[in-house]
N, C-alpha and C. Protein backbone atom coordinates (compact mmCIF):
# COMPACT_ATOMS: atom_id res chain seq x y z
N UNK A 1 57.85 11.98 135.54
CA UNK A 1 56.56 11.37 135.40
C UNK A 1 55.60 12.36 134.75
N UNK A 2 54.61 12.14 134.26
CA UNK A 2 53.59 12.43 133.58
C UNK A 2 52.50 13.30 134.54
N UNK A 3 52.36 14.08 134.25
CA UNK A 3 51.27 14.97 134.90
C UNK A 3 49.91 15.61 133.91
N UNK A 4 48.94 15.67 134.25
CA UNK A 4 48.35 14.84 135.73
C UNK A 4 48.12 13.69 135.22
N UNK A 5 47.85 12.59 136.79
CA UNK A 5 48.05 11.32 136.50
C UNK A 5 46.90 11.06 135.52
N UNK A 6 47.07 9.96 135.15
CA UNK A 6 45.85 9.39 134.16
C UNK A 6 45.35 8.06 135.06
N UNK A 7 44.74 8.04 135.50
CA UNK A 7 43.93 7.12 136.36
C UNK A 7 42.36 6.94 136.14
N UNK A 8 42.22 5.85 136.77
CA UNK A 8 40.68 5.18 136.26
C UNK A 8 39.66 6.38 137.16
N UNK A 9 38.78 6.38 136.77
CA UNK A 9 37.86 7.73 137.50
C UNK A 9 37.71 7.16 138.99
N UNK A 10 37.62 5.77 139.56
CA UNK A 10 37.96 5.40 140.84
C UNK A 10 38.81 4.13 141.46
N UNK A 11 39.37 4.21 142.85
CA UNK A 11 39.79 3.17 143.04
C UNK A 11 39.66 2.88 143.98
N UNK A 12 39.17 1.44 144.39
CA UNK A 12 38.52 0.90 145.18
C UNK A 12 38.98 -0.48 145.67
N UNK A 13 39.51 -0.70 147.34
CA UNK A 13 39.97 -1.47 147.80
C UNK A 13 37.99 -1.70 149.08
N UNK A 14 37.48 -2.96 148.73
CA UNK A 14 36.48 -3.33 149.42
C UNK A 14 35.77 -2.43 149.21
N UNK A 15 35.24 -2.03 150.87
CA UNK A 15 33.92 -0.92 150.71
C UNK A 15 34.85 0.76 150.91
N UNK A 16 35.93 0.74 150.32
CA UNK A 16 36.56 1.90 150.50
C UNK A 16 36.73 2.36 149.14
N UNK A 17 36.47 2.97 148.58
CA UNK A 17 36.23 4.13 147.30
C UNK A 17 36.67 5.66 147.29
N UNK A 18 37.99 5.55 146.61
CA UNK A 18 38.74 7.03 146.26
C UNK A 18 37.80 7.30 144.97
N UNK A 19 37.22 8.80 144.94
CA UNK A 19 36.61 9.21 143.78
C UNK A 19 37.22 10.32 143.31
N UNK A 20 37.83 10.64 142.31
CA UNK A 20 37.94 12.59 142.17
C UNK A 20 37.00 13.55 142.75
N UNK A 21 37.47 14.51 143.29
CA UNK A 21 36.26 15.81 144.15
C UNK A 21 35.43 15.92 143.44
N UNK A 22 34.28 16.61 143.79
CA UNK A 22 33.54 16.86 142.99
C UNK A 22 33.35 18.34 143.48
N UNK A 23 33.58 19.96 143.52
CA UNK A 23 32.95 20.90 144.29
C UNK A 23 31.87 21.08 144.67
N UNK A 24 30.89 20.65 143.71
CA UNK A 24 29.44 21.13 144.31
C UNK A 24 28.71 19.99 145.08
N UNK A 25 29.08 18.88 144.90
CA UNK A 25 28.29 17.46 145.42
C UNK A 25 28.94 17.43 146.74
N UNK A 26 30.58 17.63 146.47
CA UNK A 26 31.50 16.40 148.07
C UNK A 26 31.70 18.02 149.15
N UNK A 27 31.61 18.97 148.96
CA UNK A 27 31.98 19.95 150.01
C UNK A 27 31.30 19.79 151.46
N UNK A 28 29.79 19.62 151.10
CA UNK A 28 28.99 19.67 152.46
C UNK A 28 29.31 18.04 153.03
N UNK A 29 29.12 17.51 152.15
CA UNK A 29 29.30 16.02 152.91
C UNK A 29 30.63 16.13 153.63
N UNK A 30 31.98 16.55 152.97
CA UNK A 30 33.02 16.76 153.35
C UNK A 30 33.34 17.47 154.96
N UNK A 31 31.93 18.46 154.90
CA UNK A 31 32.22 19.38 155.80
C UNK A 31 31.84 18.41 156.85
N UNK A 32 30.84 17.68 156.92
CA UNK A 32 29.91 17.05 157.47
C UNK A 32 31.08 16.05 158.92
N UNK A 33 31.47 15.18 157.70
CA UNK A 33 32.71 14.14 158.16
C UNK A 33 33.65 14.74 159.07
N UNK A 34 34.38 15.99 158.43
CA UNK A 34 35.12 16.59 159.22
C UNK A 34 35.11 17.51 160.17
N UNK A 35 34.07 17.59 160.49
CA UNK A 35 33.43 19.18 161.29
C UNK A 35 34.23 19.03 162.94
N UNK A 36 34.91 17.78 163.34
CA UNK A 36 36.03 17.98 164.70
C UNK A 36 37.03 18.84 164.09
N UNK A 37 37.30 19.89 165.23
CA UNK A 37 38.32 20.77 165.68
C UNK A 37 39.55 19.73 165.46
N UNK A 38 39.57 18.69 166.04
CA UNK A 38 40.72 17.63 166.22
C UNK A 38 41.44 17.45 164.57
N UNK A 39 40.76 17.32 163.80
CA UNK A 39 40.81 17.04 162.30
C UNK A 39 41.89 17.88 161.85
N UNK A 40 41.59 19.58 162.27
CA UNK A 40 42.71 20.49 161.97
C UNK A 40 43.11 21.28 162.94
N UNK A 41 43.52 20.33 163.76
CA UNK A 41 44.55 20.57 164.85
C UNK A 41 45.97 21.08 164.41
N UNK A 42 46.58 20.44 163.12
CA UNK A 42 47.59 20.63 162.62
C UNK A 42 47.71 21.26 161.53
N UNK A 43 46.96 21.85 160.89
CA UNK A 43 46.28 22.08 159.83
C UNK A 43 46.24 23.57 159.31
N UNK A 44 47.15 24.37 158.53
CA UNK A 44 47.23 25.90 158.54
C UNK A 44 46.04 26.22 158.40
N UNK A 45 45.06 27.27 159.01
CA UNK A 45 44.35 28.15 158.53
C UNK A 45 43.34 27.42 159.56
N UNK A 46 43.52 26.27 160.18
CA UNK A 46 42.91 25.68 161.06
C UNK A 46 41.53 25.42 160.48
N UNK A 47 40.06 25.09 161.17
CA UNK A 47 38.92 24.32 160.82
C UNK A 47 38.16 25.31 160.00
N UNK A 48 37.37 25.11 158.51
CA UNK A 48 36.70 25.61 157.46
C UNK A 48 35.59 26.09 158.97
N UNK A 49 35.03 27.10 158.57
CA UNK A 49 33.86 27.44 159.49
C UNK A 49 32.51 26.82 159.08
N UNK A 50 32.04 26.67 157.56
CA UNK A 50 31.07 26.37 156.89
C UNK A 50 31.53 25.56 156.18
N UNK A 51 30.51 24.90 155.23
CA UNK A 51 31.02 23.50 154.27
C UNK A 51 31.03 24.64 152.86
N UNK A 52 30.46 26.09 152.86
CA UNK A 52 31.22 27.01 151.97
C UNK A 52 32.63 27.53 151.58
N UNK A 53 32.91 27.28 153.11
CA UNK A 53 34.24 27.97 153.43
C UNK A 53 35.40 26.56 152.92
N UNK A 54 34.63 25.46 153.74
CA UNK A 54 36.11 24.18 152.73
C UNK A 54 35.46 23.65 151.40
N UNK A 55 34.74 24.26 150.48
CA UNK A 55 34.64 24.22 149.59
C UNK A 55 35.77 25.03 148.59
N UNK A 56 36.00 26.93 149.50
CA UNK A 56 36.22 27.17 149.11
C UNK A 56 38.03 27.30 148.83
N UNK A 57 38.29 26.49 150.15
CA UNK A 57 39.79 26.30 150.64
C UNK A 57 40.29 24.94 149.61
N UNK A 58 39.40 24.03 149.10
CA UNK A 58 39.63 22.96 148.60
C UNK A 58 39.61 23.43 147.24
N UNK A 59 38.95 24.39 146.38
CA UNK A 59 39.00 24.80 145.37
C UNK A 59 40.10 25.77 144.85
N UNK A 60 40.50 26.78 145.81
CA UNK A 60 42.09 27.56 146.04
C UNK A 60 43.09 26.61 145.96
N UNK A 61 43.14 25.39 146.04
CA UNK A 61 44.10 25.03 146.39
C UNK A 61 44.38 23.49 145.45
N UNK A 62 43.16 24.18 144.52
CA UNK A 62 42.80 23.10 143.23
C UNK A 62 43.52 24.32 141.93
N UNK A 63 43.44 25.35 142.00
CA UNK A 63 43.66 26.46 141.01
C UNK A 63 45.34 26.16 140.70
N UNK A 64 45.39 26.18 139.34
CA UNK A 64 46.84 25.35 139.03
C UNK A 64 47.28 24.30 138.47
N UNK A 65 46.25 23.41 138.70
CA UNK A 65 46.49 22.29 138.09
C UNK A 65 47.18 21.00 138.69
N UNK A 66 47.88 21.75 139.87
CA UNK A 66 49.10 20.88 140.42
C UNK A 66 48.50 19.96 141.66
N UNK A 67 47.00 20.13 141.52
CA UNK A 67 46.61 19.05 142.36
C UNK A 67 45.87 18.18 141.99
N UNK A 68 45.41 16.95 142.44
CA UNK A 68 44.51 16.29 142.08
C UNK A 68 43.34 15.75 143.54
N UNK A 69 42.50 16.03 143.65
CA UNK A 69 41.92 16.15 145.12
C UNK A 69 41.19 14.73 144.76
N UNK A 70 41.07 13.91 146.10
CA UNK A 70 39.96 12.53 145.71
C UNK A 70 39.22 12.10 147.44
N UNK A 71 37.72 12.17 147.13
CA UNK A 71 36.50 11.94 148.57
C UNK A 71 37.30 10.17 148.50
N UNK A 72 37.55 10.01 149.78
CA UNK A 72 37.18 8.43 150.46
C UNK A 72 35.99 8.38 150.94
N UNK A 73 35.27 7.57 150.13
CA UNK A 73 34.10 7.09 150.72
C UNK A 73 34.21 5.60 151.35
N UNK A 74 33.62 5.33 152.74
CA UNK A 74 33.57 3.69 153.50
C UNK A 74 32.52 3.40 153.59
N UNK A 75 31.97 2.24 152.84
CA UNK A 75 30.63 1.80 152.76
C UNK A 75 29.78 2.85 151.92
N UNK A 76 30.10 3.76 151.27
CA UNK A 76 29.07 4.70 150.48
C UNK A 76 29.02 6.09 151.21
N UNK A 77 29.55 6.14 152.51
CA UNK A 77 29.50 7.37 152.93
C UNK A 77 31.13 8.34 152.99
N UNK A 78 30.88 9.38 152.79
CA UNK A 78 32.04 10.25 152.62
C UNK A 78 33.02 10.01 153.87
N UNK A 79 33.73 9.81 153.77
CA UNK A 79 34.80 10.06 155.15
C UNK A 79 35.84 11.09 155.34
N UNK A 80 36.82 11.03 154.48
CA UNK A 80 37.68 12.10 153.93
C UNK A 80 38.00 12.45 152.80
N UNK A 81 39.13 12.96 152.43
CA UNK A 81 39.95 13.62 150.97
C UNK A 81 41.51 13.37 151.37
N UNK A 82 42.31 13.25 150.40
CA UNK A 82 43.27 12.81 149.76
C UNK A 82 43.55 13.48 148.77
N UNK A 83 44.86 13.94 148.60
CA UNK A 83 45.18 14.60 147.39
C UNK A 83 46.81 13.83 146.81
N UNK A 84 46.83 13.90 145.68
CA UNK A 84 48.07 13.84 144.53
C UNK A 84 48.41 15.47 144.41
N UNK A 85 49.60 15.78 144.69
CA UNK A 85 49.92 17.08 144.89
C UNK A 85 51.36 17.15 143.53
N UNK A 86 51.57 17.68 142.78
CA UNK A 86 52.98 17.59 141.53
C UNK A 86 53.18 18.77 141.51
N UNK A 87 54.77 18.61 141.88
CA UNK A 87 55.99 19.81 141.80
C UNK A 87 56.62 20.24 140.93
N UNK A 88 56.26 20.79 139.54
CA UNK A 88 57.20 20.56 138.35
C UNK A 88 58.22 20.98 138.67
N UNK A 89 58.85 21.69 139.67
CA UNK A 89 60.29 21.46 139.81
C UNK A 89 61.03 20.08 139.38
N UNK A 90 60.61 19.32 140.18
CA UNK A 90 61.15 18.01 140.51
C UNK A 90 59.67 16.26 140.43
N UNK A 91 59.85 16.46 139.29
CA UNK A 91 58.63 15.50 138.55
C UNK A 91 59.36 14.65 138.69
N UNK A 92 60.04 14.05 139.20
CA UNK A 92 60.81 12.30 138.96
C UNK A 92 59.30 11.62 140.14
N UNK A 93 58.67 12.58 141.12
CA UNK A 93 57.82 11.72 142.09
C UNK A 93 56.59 12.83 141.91
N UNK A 94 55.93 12.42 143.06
CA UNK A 94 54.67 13.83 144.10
C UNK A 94 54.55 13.00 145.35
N UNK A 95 53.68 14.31 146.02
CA UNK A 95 53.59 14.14 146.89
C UNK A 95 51.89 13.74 147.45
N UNK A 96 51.61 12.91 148.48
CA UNK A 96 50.19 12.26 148.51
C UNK A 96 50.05 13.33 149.71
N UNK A 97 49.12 13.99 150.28
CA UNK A 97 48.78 14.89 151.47
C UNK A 97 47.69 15.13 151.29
N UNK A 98 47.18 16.77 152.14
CA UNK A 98 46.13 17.06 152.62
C UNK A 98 45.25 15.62 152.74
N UNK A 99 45.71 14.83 153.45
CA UNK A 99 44.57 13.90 153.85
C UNK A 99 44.05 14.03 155.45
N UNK A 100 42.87 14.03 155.24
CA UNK A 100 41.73 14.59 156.17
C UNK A 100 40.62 13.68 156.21
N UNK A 101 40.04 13.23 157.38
CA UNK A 101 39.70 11.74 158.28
C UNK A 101 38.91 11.92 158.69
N UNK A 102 37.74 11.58 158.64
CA UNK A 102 36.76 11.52 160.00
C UNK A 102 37.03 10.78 161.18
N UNK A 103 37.24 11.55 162.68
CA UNK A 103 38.20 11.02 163.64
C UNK A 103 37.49 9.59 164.12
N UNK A 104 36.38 8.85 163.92
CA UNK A 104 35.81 7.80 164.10
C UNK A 104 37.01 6.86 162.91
N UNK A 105 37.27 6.77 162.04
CA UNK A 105 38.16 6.37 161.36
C UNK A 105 39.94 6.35 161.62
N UNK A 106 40.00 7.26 162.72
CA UNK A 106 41.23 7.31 162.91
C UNK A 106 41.84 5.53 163.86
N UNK A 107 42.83 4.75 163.36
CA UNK A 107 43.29 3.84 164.20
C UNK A 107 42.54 2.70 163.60
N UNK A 108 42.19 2.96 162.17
CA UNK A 108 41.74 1.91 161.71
C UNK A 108 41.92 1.97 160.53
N UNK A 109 42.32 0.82 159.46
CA UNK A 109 42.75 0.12 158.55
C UNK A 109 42.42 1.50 157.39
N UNK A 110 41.70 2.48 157.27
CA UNK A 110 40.86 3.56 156.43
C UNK A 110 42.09 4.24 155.84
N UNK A 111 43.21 4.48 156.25
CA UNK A 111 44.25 5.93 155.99
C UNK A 111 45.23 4.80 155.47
N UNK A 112 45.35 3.64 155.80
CA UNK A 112 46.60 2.65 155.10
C UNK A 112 46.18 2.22 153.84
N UNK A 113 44.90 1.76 154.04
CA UNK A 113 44.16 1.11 152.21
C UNK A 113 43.92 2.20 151.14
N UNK A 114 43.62 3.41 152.16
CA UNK A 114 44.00 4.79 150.88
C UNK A 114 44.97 5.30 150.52
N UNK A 115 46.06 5.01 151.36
CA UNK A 115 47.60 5.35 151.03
C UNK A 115 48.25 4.28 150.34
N UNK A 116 47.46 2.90 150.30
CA UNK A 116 48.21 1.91 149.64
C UNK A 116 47.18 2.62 147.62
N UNK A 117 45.99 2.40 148.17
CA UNK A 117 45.91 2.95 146.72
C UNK A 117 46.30 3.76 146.24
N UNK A 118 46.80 4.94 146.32
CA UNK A 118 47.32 5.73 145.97
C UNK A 118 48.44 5.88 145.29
N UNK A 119 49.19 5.38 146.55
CA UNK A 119 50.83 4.84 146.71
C UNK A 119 50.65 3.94 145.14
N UNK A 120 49.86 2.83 145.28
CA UNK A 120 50.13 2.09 144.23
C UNK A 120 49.92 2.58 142.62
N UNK A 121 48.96 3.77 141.94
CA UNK A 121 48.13 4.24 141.50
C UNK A 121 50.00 5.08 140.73
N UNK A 122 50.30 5.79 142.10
CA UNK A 122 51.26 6.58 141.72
C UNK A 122 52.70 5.95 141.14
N UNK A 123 53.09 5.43 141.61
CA UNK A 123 53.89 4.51 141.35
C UNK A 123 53.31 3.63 139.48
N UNK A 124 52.16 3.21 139.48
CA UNK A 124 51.81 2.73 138.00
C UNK A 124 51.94 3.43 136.97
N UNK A 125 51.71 4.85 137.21
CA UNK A 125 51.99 5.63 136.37
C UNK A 125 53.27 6.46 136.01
N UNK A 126 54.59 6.01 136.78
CA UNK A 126 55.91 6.34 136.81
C UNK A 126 56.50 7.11 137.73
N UNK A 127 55.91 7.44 138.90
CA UNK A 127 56.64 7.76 139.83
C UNK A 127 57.70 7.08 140.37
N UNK A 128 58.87 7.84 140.55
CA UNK A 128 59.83 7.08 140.76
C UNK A 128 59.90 7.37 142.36
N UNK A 129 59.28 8.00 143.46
CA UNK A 129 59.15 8.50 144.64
C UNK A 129 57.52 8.66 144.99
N UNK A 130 57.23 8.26 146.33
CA UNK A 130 56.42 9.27 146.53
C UNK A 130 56.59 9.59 148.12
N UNK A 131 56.06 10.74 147.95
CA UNK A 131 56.24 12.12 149.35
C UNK A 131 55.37 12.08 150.20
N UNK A 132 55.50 11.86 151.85
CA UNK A 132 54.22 12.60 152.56
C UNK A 132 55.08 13.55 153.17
N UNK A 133 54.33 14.10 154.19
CA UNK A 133 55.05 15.23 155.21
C UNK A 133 53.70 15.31 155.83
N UNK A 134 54.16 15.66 157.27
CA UNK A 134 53.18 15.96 158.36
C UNK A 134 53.71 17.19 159.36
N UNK A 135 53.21 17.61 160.43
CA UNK A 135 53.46 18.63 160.79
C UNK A 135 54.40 17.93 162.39
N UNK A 136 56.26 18.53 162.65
CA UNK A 136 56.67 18.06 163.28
C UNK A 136 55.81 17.48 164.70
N UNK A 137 55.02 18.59 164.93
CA UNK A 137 54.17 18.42 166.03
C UNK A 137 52.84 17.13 166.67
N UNK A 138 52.74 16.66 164.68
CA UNK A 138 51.47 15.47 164.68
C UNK A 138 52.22 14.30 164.73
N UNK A 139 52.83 13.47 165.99
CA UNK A 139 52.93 12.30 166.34
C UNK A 139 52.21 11.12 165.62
N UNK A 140 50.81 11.40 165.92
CA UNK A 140 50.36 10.12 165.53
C UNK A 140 50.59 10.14 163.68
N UNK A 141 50.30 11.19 162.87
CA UNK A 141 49.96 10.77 161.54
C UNK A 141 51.83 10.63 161.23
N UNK A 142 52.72 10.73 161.67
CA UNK A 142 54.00 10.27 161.58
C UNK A 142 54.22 8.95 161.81
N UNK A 143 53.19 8.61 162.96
CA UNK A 143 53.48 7.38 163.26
C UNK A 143 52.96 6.17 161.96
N UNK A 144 51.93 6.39 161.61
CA UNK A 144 51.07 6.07 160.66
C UNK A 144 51.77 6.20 159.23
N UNK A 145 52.57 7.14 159.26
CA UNK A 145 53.49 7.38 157.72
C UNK A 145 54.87 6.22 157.69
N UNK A 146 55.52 6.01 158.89
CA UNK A 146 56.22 4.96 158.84
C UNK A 146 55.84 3.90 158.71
N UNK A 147 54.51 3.62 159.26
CA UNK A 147 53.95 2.49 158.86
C UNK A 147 53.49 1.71 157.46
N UNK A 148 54.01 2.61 156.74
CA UNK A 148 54.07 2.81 155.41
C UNK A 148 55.28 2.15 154.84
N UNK A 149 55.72 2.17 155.71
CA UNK A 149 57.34 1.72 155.04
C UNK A 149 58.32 2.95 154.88
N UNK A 150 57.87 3.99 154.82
CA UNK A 150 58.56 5.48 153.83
C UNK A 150 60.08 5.60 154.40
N UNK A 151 60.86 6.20 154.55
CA UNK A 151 61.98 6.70 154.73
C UNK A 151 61.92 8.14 155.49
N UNK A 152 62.24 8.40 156.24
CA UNK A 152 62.27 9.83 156.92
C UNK A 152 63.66 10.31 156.29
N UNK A 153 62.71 11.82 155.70
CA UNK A 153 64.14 12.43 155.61
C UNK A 153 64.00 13.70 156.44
N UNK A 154 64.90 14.79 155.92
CA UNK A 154 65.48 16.04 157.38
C UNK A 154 64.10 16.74 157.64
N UNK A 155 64.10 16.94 158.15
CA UNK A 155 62.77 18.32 158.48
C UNK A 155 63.21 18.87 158.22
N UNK A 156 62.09 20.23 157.93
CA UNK A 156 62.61 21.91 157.44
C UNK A 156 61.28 22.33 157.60
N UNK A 157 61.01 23.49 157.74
CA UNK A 157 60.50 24.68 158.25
C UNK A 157 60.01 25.04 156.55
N UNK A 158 58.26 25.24 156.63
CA UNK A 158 57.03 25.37 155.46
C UNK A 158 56.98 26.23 155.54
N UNK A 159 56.61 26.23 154.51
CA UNK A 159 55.96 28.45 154.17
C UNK A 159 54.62 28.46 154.72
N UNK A 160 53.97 27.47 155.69
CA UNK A 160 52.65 27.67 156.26
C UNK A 160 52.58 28.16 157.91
N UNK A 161 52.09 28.71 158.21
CA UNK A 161 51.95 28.79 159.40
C UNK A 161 50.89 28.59 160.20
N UNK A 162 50.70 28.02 161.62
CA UNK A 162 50.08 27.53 162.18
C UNK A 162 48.98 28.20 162.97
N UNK A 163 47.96 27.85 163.07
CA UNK A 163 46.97 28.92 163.18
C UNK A 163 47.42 29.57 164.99
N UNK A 164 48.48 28.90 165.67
CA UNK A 164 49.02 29.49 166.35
C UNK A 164 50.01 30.55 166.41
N UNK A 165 50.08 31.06 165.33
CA UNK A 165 50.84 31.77 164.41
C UNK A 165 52.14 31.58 164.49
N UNK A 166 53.10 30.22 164.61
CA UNK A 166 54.10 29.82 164.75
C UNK A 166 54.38 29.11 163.36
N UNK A 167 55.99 29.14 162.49
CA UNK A 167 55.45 28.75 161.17
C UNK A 167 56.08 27.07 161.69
N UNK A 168 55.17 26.33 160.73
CA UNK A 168 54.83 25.13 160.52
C UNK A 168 56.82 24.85 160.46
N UNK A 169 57.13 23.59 161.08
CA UNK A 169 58.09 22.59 160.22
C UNK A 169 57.77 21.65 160.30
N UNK A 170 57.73 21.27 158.77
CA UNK A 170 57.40 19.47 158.30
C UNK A 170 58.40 18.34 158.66
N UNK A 171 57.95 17.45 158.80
CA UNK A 171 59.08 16.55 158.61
C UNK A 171 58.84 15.45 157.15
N UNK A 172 59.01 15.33 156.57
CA UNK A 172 59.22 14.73 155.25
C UNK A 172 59.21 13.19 155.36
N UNK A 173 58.66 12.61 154.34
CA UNK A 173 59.29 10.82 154.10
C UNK A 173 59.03 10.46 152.70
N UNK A 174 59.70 9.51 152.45
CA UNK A 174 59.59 9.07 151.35
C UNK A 174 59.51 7.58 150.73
N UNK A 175 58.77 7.03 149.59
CA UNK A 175 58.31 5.94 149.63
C UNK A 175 59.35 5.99 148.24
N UNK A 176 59.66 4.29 147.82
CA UNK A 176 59.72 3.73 146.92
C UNK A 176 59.59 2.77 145.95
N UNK A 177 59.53 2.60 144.87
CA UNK A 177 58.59 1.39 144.17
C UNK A 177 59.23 0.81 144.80
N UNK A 178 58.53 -1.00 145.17
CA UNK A 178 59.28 -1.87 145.72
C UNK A 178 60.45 -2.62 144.52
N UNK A 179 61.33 -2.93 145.10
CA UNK A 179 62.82 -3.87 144.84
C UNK A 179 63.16 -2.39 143.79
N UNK A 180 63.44 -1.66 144.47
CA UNK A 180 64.18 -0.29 143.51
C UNK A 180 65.20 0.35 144.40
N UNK A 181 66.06 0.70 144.00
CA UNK A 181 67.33 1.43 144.83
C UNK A 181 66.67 2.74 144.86
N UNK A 182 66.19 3.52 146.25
CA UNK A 182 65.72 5.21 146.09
C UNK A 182 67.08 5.91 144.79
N UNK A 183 66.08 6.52 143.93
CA UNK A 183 66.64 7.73 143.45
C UNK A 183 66.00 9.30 143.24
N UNK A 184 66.45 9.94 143.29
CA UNK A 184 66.04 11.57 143.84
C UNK A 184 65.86 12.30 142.34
């Protein structure tokens, strides 16, 4: 597939609106939404201290090219981020992650209509896969990834480690265009 995606500058299911980041506009709002401990419970490097500091974790981790970061806004206000993440190892897919919630949003329709846009977004533009992974330990956003439809595949052990200083293992899944036989 084609990197980076070429997509419309937003996409929008109702009052829910994926936008590309913006650094200087979406950081504080960002910080704002996410400022529960709970948020990066699972989360290496654990909670930004300032809306400087996940400005500046969201911008590190923009350096490269290999990401594409996007604000969910509900009803006009910021809620979380979402990223398109590409492996040129293995471009046949990517992977959708770092998605991050305002916990008032958690258990409601907000994380499926952004994963369906996405999901769908990615897939239009030739993905022949797409990837989440969560941290073995986060139950619920696993639970929420099957709900997806995806496929679980093996866990393995991340090069991240947990701000408990134990290193992270993911467990992996995987989505496919619909009526397609998975191929790798």
């Amino acid at each position: 597939m084609d990197w980076p995606l070429t997509l419309r500058t937003a996409m929008v299911d109702g009052d829910l609106t994926l936008r590309p980041y913006n650094p200087v506009r979406d950081a504080p709002a960002l910080f704002e939404a996410l400022h529960d401990p709970i948020v990066w419970q699972h989360i290496p490097g654990g909670a930004p201290a300032s809306a400087t500091a996940l400005g500046t974790r969201l911008a590190r981790r923009l350096t490269g090219g290999l990401r594409s970061t996007w604000v969910i806004d509900v009803a006009e206000h910021v809620a979380g981020t979402s990223s398109f993440i590409f492996d040129p190892t293995d471009d046949a897919g990517l992977e959708i992650g770092a998605t991050y919630l305002s916990p008032p949003l958690w258990g409601t329709d907000v994380n499926r209509r952004t994963k369906d846009l996405m999901i769908d977004a990615a897939f239009a533009c030739g993905a022949n896969w797409v990837q989440l992974r969560t941290d073995e330990r986060n139950a619920r956003s696993a639970a929420a990834i099957l709900k997806l439809g995806a496929t679980e595949l093996p866990a393995r052990q991340d090069r991240w480690f947990r701000t408990d200083g134990t290193q992270r293992i993911s467990r992996f899944f995987r989505l496919y265009p619909p009526d397609t036989t998975p191929r790798t």
